[in-house]
PDB file of N, CA and C in Angstrom:
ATOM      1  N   UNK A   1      23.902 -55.617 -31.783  1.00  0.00           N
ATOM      2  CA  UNK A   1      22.842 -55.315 -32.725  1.00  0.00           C
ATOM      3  C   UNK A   1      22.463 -56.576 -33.486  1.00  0.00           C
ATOM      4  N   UNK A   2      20.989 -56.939 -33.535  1.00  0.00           N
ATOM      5  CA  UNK A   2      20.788 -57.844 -34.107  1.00  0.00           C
ATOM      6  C   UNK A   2      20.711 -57.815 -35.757  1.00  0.00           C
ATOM      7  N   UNK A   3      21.210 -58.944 -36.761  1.00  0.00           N
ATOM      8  CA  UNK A   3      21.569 -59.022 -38.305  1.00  0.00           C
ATOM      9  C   UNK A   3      20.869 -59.423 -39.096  1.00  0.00           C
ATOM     10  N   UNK A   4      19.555 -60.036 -38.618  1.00  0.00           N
ATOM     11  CA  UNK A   4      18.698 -60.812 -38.855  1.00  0.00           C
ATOM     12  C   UNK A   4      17.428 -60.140 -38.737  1.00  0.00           C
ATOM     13  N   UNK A   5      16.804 -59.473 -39.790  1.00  0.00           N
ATOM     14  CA  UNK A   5      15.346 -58.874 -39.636  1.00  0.00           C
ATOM     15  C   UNK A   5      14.501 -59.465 -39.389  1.00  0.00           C
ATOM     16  N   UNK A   6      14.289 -61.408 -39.378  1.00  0.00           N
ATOM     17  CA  UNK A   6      13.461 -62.207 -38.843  1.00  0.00           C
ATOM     18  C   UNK A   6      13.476 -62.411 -37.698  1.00  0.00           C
ATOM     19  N   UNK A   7      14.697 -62.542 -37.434  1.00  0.00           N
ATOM     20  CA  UNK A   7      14.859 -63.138 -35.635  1.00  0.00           C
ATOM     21  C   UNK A   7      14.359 -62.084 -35.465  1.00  0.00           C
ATOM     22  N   UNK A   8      14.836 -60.769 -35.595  1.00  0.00           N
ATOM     23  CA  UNK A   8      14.661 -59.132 -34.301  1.00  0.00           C
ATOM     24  C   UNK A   8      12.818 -59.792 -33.931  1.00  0.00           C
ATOM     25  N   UNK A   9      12.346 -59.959 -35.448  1.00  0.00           N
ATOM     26  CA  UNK A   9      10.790 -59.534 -35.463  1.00  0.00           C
ATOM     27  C   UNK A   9      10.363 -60.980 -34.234  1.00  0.00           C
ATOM     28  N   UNK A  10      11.155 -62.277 -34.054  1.00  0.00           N
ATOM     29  CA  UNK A  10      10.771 -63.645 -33.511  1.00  0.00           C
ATOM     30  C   UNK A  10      11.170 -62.573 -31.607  1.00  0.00           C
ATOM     31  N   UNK A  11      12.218 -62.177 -31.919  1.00  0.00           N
ATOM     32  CA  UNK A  11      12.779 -62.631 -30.228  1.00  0.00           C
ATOM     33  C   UNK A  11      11.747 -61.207 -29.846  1.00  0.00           C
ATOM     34  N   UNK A  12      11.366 -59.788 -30.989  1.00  0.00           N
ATOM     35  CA  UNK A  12      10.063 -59.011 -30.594  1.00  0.00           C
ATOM     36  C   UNK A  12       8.619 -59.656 -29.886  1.00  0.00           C
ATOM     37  N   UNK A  13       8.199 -60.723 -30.700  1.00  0.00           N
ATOM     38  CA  UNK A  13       7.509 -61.246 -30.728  1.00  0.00           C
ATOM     39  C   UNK A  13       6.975 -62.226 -28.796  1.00  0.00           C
ATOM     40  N   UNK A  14       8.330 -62.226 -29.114  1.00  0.00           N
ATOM     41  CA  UNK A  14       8.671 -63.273 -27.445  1.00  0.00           C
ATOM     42  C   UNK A  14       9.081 -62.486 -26.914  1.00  0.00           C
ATOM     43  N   UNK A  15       8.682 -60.947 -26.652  1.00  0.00           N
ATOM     44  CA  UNK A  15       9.101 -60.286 -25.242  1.00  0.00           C
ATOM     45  C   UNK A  15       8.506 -59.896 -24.681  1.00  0.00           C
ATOM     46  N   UNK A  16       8.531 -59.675 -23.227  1.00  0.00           N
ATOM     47  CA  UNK A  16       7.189 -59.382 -22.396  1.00  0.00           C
ATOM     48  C   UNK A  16       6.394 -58.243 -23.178  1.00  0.00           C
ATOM     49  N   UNK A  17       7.073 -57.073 -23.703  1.00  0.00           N
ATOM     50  CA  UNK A  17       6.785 -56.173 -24.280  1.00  0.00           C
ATOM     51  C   UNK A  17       5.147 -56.349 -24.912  1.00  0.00           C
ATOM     52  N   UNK A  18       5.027 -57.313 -25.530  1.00  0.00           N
ATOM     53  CA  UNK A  18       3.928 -57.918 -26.023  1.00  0.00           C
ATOM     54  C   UNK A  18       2.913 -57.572 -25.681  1.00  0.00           C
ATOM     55  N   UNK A  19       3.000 -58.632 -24.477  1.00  0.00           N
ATOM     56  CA  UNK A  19       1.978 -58.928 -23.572  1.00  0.00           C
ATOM     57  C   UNK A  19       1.817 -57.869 -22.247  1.00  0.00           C
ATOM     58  N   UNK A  20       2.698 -56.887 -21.836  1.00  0.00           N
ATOM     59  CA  UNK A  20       2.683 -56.334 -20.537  1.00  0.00           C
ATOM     60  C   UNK A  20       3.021 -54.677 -20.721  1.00  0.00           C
ATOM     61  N   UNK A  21       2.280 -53.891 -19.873  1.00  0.00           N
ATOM     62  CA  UNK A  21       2.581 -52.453 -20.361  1.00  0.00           C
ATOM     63  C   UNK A  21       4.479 -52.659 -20.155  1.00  0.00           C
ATOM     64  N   UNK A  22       4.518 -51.172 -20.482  1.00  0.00           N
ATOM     65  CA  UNK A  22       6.217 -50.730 -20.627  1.00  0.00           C
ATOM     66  C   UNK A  22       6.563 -50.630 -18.700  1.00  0.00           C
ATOM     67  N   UNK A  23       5.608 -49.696 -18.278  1.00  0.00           N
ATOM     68  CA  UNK A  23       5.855 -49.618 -16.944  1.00  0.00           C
ATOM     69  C   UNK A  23       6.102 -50.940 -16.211  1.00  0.00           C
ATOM     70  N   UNK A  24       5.147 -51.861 -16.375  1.00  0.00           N
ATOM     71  CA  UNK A  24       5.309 -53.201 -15.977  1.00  0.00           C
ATOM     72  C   UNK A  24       6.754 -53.895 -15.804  1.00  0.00           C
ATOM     73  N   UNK A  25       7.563 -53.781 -16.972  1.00  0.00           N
ATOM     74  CA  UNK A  25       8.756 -54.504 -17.551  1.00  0.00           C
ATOM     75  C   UNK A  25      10.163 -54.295 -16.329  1.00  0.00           C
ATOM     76  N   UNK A  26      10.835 -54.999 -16.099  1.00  0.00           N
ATOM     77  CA  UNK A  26      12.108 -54.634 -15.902  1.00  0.00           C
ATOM     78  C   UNK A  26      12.883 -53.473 -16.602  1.00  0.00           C
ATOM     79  N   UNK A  27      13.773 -52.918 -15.604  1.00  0.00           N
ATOM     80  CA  UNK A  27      14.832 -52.084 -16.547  1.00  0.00           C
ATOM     81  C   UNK A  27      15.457 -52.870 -16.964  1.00  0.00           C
ATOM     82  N   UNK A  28      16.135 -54.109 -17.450  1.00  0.00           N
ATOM     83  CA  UNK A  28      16.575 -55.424 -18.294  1.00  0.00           C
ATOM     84  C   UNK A  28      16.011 -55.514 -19.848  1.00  0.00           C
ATOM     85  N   UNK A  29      14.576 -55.372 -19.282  1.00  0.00           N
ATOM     86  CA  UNK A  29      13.449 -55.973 -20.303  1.00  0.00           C
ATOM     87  C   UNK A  29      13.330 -54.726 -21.030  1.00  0.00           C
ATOM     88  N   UNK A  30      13.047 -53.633 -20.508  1.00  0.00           N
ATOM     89  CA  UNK A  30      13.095 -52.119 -21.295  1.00  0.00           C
ATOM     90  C   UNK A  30      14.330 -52.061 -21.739  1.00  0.00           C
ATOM     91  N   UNK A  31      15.576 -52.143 -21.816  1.00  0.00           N
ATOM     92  CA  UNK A  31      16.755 -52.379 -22.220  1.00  0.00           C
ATOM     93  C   UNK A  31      16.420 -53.027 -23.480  1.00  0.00           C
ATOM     94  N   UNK A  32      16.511 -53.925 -23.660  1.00  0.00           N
ATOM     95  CA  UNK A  32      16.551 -54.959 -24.730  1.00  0.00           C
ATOM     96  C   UNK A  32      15.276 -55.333 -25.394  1.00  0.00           C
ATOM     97  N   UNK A  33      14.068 -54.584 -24.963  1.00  0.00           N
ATOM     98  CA  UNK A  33      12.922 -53.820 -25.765  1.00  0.00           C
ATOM     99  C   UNK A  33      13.400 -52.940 -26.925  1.00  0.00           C
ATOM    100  N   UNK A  34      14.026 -51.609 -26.069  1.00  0.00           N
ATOM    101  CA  UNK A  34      14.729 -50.649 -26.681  1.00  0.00           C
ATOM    102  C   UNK A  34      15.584 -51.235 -27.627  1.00  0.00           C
ATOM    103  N   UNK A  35      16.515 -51.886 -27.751  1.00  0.00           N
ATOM    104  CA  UNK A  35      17.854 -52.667 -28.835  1.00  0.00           C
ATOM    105  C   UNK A  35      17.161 -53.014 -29.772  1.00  0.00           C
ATOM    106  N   UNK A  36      16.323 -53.805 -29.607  1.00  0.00           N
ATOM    107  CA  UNK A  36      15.122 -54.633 -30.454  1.00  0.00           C
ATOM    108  C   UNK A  36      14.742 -53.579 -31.165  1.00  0.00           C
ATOM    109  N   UNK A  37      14.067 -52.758 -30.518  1.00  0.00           N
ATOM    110  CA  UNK A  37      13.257 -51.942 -31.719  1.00  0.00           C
ATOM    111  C   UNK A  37      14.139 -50.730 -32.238  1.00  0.00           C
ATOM    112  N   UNK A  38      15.033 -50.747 -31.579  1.00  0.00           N
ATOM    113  CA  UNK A  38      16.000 -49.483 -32.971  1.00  0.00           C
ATOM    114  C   UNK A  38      16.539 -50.449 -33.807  1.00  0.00           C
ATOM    115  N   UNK A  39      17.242 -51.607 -33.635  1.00  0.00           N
ATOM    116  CA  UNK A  39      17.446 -52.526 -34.464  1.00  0.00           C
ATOM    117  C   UNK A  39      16.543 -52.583 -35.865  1.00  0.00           C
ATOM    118  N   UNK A  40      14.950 -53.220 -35.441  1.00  0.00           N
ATOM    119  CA  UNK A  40      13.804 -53.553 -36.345  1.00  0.00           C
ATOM    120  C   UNK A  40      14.140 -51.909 -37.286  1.00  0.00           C
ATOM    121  N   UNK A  41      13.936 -50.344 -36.437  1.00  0.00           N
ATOM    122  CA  UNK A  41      13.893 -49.263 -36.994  1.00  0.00           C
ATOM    123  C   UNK A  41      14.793 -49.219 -37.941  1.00  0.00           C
ATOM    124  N   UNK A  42      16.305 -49.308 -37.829  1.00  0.00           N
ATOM    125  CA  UNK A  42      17.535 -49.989 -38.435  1.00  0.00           C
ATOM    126  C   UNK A  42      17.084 -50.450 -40.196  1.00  0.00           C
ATOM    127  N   UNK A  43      16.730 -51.707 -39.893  1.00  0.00           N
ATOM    128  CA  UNK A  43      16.299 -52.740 -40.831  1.00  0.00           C
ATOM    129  C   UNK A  43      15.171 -51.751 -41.793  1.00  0.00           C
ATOM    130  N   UNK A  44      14.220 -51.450 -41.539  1.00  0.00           N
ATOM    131  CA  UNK A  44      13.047 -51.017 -41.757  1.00  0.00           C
ATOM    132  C   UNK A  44      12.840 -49.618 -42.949  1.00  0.00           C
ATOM    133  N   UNK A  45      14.787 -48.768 -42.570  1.00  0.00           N
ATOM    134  CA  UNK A  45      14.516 -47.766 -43.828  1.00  0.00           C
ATOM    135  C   UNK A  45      15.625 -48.172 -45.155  1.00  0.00           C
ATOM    136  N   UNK A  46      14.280 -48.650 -46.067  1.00  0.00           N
ATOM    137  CA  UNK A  46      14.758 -49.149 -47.550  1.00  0.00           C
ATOM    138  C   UNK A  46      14.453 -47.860 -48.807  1.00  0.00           C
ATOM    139  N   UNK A  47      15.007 -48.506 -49.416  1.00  0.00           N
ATOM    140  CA  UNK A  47      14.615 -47.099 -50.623  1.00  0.00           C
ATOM    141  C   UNK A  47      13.326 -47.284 -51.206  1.00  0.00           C
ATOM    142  N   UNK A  48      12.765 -48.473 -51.057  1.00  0.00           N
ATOM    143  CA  UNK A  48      11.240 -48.505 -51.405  1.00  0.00           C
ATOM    144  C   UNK A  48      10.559 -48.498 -50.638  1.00  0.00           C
ATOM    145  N   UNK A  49      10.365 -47.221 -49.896  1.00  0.00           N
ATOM    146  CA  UNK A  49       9.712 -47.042 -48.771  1.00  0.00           C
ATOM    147  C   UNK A  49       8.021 -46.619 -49.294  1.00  0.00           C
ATOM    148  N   UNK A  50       6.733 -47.478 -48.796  1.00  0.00           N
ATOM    149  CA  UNK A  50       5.800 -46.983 -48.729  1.00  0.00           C
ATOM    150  C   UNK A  50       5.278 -46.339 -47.596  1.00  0.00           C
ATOM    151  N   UNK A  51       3.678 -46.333 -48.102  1.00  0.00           N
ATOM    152  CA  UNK A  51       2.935 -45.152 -47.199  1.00  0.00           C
ATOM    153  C   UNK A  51       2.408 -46.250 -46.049  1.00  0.00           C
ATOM    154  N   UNK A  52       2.587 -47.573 -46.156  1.00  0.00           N
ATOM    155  CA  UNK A  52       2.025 -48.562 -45.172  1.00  0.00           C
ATOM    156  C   UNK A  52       3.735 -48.514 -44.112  1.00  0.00           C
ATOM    157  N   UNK A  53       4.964 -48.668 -44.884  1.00  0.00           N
ATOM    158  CA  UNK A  53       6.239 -48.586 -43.849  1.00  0.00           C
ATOM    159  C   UNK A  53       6.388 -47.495 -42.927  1.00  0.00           C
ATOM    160  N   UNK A  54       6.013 -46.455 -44.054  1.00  0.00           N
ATOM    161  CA  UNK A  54       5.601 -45.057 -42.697  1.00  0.00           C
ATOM    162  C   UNK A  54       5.153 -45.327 -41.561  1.00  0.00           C
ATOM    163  N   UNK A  55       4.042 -45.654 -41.540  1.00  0.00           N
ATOM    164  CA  UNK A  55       3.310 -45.819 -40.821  1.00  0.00           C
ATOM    165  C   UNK A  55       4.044 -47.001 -39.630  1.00  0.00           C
ATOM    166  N   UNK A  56       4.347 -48.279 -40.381  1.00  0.00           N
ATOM    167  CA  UNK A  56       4.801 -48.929 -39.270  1.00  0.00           C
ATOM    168  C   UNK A  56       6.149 -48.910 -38.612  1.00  0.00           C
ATOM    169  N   UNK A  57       7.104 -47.339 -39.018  1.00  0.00           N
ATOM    170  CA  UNK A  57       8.017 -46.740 -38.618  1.00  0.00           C
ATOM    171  C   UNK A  57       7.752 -45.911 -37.382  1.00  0.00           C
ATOM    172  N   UNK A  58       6.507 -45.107 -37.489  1.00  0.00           N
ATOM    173  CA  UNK A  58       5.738 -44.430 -36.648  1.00  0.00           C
ATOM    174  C   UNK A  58       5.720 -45.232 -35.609  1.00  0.00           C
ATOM    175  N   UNK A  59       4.956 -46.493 -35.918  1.00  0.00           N
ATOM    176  CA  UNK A  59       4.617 -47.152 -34.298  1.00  0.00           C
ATOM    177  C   UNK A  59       6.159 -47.590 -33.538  1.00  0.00           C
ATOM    178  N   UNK A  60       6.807 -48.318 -34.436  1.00  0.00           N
ATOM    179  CA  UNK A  60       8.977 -48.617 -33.901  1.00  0.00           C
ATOM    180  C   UNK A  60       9.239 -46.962 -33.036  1.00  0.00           C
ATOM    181  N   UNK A  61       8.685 -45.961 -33.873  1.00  0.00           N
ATOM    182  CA  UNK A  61       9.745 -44.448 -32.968  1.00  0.00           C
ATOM    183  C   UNK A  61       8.367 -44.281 -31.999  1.00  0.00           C
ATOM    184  N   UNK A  62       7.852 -44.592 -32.273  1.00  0.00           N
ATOM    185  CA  UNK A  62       6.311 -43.934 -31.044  1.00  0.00           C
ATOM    186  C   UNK A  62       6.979 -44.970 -29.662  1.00  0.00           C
ATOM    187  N   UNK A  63       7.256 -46.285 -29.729  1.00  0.00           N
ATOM    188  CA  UNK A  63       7.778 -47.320 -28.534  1.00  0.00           C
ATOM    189  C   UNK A  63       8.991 -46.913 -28.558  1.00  0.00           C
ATOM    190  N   UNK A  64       9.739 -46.694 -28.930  1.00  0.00           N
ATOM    191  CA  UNK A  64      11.192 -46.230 -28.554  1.00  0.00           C
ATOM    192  C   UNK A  64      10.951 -44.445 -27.898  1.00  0.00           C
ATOM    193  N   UNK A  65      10.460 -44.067 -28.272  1.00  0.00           N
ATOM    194  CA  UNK A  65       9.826 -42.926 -27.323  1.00  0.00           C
ATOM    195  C   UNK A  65       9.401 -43.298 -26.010  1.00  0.00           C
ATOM    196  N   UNK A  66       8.456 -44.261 -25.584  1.00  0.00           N
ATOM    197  CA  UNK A  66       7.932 -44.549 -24.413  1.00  0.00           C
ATOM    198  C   UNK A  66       8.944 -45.301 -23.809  1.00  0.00           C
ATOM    199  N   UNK A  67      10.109 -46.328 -24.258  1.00  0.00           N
ATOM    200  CA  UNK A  67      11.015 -46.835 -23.826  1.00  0.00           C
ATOM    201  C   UNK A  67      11.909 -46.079 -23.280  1.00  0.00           C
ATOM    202  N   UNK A  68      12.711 -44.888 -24.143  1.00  0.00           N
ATOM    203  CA  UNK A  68      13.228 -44.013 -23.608  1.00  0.00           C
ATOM    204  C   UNK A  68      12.745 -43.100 -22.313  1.00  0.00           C
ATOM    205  N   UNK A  69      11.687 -42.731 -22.209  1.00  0.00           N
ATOM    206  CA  UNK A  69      10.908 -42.015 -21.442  1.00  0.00           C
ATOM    207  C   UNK A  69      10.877 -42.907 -19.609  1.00  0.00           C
ATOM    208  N   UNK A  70      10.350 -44.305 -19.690  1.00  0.00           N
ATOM    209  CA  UNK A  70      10.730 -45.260 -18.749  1.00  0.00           C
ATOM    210  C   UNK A  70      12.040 -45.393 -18.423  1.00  0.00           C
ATOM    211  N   UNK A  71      12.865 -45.388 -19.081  1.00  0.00           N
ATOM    212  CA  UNK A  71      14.346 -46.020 -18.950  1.00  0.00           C
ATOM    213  C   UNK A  71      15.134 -44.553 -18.367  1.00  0.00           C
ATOM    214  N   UNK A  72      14.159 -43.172 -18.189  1.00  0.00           N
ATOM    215  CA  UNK A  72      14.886 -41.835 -17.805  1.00  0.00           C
ATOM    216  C   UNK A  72      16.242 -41.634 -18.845  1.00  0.00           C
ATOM    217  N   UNK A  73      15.381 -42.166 -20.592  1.00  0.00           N
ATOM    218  CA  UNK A  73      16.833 -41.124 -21.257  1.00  0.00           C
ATOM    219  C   UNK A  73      16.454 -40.140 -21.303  1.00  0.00           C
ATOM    220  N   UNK A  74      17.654 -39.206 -22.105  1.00  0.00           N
ATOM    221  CA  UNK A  74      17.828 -37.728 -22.526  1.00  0.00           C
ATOM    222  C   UNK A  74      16.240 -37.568 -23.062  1.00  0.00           C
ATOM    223  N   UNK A  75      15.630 -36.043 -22.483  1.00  0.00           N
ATOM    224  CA  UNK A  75      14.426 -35.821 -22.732  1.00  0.00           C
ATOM    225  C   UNK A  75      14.625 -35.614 -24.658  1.00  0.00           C
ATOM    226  N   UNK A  76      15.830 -35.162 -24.849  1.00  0.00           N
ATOM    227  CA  UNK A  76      16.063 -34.692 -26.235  1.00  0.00           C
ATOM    228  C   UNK A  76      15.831 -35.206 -27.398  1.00  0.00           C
ATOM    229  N   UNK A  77      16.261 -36.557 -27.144  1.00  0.00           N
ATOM    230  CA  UNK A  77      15.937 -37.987 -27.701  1.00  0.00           C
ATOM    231  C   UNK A  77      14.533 -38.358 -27.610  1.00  0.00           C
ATOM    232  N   UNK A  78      14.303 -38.592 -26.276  1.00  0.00           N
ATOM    233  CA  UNK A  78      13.048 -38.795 -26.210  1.00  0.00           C
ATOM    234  C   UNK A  78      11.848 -38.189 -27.198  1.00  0.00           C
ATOM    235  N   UNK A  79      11.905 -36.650 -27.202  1.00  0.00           N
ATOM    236  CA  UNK A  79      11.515 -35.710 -27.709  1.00  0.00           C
ATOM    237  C   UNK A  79      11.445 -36.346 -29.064  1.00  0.00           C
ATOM    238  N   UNK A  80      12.699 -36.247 -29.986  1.00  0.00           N
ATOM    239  CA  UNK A  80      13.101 -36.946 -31.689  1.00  0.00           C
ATOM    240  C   UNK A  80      12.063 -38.083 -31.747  1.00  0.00           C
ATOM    241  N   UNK A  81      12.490 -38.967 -30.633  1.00  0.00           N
ATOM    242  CA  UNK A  81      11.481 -40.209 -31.249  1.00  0.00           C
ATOM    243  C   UNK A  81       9.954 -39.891 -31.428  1.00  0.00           C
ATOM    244  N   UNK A  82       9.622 -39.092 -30.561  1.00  0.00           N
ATOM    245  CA  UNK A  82       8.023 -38.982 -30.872  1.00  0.00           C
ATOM    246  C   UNK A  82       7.771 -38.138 -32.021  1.00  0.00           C
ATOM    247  N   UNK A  83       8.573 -36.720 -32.314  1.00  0.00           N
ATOM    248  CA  UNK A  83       8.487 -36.222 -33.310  1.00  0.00           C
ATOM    249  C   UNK A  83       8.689 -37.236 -34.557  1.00  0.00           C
ATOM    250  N   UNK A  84       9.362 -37.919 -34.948  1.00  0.00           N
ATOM    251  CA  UNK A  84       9.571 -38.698 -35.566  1.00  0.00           C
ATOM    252  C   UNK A  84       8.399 -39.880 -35.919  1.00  0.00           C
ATOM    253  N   UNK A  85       8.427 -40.265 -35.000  1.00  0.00           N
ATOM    254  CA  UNK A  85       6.540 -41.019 -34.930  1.00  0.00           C
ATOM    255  C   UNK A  85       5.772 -40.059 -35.680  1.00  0.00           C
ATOM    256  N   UNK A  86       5.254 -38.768 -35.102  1.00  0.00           N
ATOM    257  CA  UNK A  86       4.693 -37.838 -36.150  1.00  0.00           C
ATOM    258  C   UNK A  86       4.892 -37.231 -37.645  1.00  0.00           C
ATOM    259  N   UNK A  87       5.831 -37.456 -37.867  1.00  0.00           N
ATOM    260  CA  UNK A  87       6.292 -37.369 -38.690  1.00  0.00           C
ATOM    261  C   UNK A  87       6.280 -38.287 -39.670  1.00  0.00           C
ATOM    262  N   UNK A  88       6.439 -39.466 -39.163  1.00  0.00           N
ATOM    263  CA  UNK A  88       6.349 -40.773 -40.016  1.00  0.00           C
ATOM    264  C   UNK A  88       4.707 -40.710 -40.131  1.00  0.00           C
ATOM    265  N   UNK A  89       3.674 -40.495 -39.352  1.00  0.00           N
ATOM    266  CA  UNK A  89       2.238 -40.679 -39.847  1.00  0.00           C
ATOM    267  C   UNK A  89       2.106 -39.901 -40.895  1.00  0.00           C
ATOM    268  N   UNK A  90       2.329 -38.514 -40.462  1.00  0.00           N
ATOM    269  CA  UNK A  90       2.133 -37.386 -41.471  1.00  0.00           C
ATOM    270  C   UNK A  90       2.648 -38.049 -42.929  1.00  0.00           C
ATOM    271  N   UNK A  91       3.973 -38.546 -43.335  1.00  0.00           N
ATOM    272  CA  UNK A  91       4.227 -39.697 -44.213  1.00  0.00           C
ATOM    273  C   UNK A  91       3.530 -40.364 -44.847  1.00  0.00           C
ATOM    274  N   UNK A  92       2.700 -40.982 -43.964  1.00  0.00           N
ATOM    275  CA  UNK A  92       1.922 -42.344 -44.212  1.00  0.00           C
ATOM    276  C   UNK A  92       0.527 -41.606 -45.056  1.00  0.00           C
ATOM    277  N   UNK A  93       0.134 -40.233 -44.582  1.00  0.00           N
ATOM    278  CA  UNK A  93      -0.698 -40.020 -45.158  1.00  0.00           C
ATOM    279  C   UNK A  93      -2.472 -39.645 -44.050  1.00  0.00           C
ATOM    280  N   UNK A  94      -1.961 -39.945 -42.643  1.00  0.00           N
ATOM    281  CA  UNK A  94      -2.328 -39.435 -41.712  1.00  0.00           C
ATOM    282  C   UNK A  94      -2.370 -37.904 -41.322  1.00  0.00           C
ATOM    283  N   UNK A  95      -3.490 -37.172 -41.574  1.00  0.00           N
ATOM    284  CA  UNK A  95      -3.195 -35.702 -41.306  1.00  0.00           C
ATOM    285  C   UNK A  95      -3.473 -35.571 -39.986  1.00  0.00           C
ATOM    286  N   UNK A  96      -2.851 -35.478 -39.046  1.00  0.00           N
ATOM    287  CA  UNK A  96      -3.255 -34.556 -37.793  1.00  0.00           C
ATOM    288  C   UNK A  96      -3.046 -33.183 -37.829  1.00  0.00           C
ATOM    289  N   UNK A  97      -3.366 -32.248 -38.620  1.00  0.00           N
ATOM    290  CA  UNK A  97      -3.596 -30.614 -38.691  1.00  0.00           C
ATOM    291  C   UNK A  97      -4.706 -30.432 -37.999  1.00  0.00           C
ATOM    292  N   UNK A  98      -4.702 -29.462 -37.641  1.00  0.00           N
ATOM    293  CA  UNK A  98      -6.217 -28.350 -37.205  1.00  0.00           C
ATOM    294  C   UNK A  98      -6.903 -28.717 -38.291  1.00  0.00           C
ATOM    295  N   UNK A  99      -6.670 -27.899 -39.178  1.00  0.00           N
ATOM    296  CA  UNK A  99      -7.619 -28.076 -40.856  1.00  0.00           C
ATOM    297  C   UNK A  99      -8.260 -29.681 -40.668  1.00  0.00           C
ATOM    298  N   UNK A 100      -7.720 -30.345 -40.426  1.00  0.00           N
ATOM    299  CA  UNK A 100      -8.299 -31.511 -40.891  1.00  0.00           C
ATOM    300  C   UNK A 100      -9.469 -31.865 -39.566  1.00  0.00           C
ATOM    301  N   UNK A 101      -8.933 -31.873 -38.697  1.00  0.00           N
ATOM    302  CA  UNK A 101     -10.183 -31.758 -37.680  1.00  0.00           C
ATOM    303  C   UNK A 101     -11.165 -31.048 -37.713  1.00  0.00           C
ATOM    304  N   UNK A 102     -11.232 -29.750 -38.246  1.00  0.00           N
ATOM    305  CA  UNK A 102     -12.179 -28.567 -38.709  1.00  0.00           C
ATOM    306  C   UNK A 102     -12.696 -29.119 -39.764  1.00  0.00           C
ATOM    307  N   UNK A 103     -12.115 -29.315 -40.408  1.00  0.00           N
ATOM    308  CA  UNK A 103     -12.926 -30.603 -41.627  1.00  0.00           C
ATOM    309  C   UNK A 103     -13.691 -31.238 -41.196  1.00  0.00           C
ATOM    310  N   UNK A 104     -13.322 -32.543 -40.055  1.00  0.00           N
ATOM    311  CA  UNK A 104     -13.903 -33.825 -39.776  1.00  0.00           C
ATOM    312  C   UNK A 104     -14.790 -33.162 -38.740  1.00  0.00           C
ATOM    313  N   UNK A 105     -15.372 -32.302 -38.427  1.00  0.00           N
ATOM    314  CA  UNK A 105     -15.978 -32.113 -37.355  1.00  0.00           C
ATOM    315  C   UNK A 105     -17.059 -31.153 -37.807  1.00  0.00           C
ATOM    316  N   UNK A 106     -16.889 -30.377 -38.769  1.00  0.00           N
ATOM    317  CA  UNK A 106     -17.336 -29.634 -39.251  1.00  0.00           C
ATOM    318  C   UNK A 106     -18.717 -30.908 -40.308  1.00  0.00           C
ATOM    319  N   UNK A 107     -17.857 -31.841 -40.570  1.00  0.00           N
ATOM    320  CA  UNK A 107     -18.604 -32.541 -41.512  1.00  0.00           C
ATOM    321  C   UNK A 107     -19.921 -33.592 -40.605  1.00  0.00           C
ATOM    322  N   UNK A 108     -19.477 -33.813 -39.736  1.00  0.00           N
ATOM    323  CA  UNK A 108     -20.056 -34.315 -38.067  1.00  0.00           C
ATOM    324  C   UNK A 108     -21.917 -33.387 -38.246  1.00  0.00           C
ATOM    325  N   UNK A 109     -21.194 -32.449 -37.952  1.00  0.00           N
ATOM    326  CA  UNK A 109     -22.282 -31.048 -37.494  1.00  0.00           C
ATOM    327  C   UNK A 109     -23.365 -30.818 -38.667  1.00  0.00           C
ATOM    328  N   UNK A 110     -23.158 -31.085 -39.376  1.00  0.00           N
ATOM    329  CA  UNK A 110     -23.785 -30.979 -40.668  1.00  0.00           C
ATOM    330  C   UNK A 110     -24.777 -31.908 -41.148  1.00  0.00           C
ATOM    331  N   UNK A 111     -24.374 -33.349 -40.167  1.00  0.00           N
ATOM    332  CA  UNK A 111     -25.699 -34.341 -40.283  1.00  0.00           C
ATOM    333  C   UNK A 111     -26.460 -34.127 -39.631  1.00  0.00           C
TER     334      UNK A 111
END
């Protein structure tokens, strides 16, 4: 596990991950994609958590979802991380409800 919340974010930065879909990657590279970003996830829950960290918690469990999913882990897990992604938007202040689409669409129709 990496100790260093700068490096995780440098050696993130420098992984194919970047630049190349997930499918693309090695099972190596999805490996140590995955480490990386539960690591960063790790680092990331402080007690002064805002509505902007939500959010960029969401995107860490939304890729550890798709990592897991490539790499054939437990669907169960898999499952957590994305809920979790949702969860973290909903957080952030992102509504994905019905209501809110009936809202935004409703408001659409009306011009």
């Amino acid at each position: 596990m990496e100790r260093d919340f700068k490096e995780c974010i440098i050696r993130l930065m420098q992984h194919p991950i970047m630049c190349k879909p997930i499918s693309e990657l090695t099972t190596g590279e999805q490996e140590y994609a995955y480490d990386l970003l539960s690591d960063l996830f790790d680092f990331s829950i402080e007690e002064s958590y805002t509505l902007l960290d939500a959010i960029q918690t969401a995107r860490i469990r939304y890729a550890l979802g798709e990592l897991s999913n490539a790499l054939g882990g437990d669907p169960m897990v898999i499952l957590e991380h994305f809920r979790s992604a949702l969860c973290n938007l909903k957080k952030g202040g992102i509504d994905l409800s019905l209501n809110k689409w009936v809202e935004l669409v409703s408001l659409r129709t009306t011009d």
